[in-house]
Protein backbone atom coordinates (compact mmCIF):
# COMPACT_ATOMS: atom_id res chain seq x y z
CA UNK A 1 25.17 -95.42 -47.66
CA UNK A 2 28.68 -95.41 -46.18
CA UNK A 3 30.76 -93.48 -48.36
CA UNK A 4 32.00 -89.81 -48.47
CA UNK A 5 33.54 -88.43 -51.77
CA UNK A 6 36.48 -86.41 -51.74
CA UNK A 7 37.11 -82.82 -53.15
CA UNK A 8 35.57 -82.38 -56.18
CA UNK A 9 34.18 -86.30 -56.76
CA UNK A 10 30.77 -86.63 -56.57
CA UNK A 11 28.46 -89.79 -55.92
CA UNK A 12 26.30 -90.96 -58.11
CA UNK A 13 23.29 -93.64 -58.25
CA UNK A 14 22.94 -94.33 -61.99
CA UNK A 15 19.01 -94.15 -63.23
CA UNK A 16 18.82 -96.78 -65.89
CA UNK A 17 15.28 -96.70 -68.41
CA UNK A 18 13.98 -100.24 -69.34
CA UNK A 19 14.83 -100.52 -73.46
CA UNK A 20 11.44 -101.63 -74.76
CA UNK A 21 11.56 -102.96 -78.56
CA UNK A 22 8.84 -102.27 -80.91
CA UNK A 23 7.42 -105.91 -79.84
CA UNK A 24 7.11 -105.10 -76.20
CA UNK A 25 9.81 -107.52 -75.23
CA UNK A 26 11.78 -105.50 -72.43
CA UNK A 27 15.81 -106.11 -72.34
CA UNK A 28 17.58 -106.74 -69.07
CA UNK A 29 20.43 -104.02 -68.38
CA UNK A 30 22.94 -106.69 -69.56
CA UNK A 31 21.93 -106.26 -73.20
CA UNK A 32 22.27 -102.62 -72.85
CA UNK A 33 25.14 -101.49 -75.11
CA UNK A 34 25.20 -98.53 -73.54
CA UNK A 35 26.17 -96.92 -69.89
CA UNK A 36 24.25 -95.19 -68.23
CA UNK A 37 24.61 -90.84 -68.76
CA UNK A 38 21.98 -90.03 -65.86
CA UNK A 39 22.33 -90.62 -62.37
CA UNK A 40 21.10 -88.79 -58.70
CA UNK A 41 24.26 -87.56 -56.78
CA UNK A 42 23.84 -89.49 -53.72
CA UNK A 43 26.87 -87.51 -51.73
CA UNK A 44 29.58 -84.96 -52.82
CA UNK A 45 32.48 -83.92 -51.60
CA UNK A 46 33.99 -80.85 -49.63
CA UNK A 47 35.08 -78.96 -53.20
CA UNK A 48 37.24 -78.31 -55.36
CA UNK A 49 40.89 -77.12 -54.27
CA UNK A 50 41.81 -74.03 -56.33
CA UNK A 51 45.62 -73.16 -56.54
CA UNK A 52 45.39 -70.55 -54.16
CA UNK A 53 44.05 -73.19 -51.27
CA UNK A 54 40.79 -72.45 -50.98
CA UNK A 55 38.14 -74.25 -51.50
CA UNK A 56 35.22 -73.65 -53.91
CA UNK A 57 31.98 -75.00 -53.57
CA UNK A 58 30.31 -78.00 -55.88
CA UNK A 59 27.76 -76.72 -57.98
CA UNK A 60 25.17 -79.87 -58.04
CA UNK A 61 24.08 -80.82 -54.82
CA UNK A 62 22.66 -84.19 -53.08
CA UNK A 63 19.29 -85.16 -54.90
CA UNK A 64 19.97 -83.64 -58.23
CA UNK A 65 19.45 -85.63 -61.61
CA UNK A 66 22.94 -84.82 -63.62
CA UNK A 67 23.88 -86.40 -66.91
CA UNK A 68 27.72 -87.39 -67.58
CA UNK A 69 30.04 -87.92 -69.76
CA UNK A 70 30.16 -91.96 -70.82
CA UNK A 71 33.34 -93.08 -69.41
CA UNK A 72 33.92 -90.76 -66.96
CA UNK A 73 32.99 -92.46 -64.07
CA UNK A 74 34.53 -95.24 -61.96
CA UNK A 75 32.21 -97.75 -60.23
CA UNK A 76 31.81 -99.19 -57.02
CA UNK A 77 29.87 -101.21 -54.83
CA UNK A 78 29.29 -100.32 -51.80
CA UNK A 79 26.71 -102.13 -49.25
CA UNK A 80 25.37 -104.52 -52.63
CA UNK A 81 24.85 -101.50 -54.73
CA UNK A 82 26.77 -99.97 -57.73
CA UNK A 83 27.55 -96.10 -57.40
CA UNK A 84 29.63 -93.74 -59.79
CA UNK A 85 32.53 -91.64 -58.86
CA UNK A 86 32.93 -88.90 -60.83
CA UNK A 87 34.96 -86.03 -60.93
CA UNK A 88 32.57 -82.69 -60.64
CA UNK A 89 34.33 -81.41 -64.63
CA UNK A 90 33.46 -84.53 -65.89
CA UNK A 91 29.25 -83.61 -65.00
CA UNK A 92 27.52 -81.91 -68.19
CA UNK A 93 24.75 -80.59 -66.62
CA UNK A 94 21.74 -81.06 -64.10
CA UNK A 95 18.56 -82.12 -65.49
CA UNK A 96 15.68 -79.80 -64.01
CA UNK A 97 12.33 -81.19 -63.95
């Protein structure tokens, strides 16, 4: 991957589950009503800037599982595949497994 967030965005692959109905028929992601709240941060940026000038460390890290708020993200393709950009805030927590 060629890209390298800024500040306090964070990269994210989204993890998308099959939807199975009760029949066993699986659904392609384009029937999918919904976007997708889980993703692996791929890459994340330098930090935050705090008003003071510093800069304060990211709290999720490369290789965490986070889930996210639904339209917080923006997406782009980079190399044929779709990322999110999201702004660290905008991250409700990191799923431990």
């Amino acid at each position: 991957m060629n890209i390298q967030p800024l500040f306090d965005k964070v990269v994210v692959k989204p993890l998308t589950d099959k939807e199975v109905t009760a029949s066993g028929i699986v659904l392609p992601d384009s029937v999918s009503k919904e976007k997708p709240m889980e993703g692996e941060v791929v890459a994340v940026g330098s930090g935050k800037r705090m008003d003071n000038g510093t800069i304060a460390p990211l709290s999720v890290k490369v290789g965490d599982t986070v889930l996210f708020t639904k339209y917080a993200p923006d997406e782009v393709e980079v190399d044929g595949v779709d990322y999110l950009v999201i702004d660290e805030d905008k991250i409700l927590a990191i799923v431990k497994k």
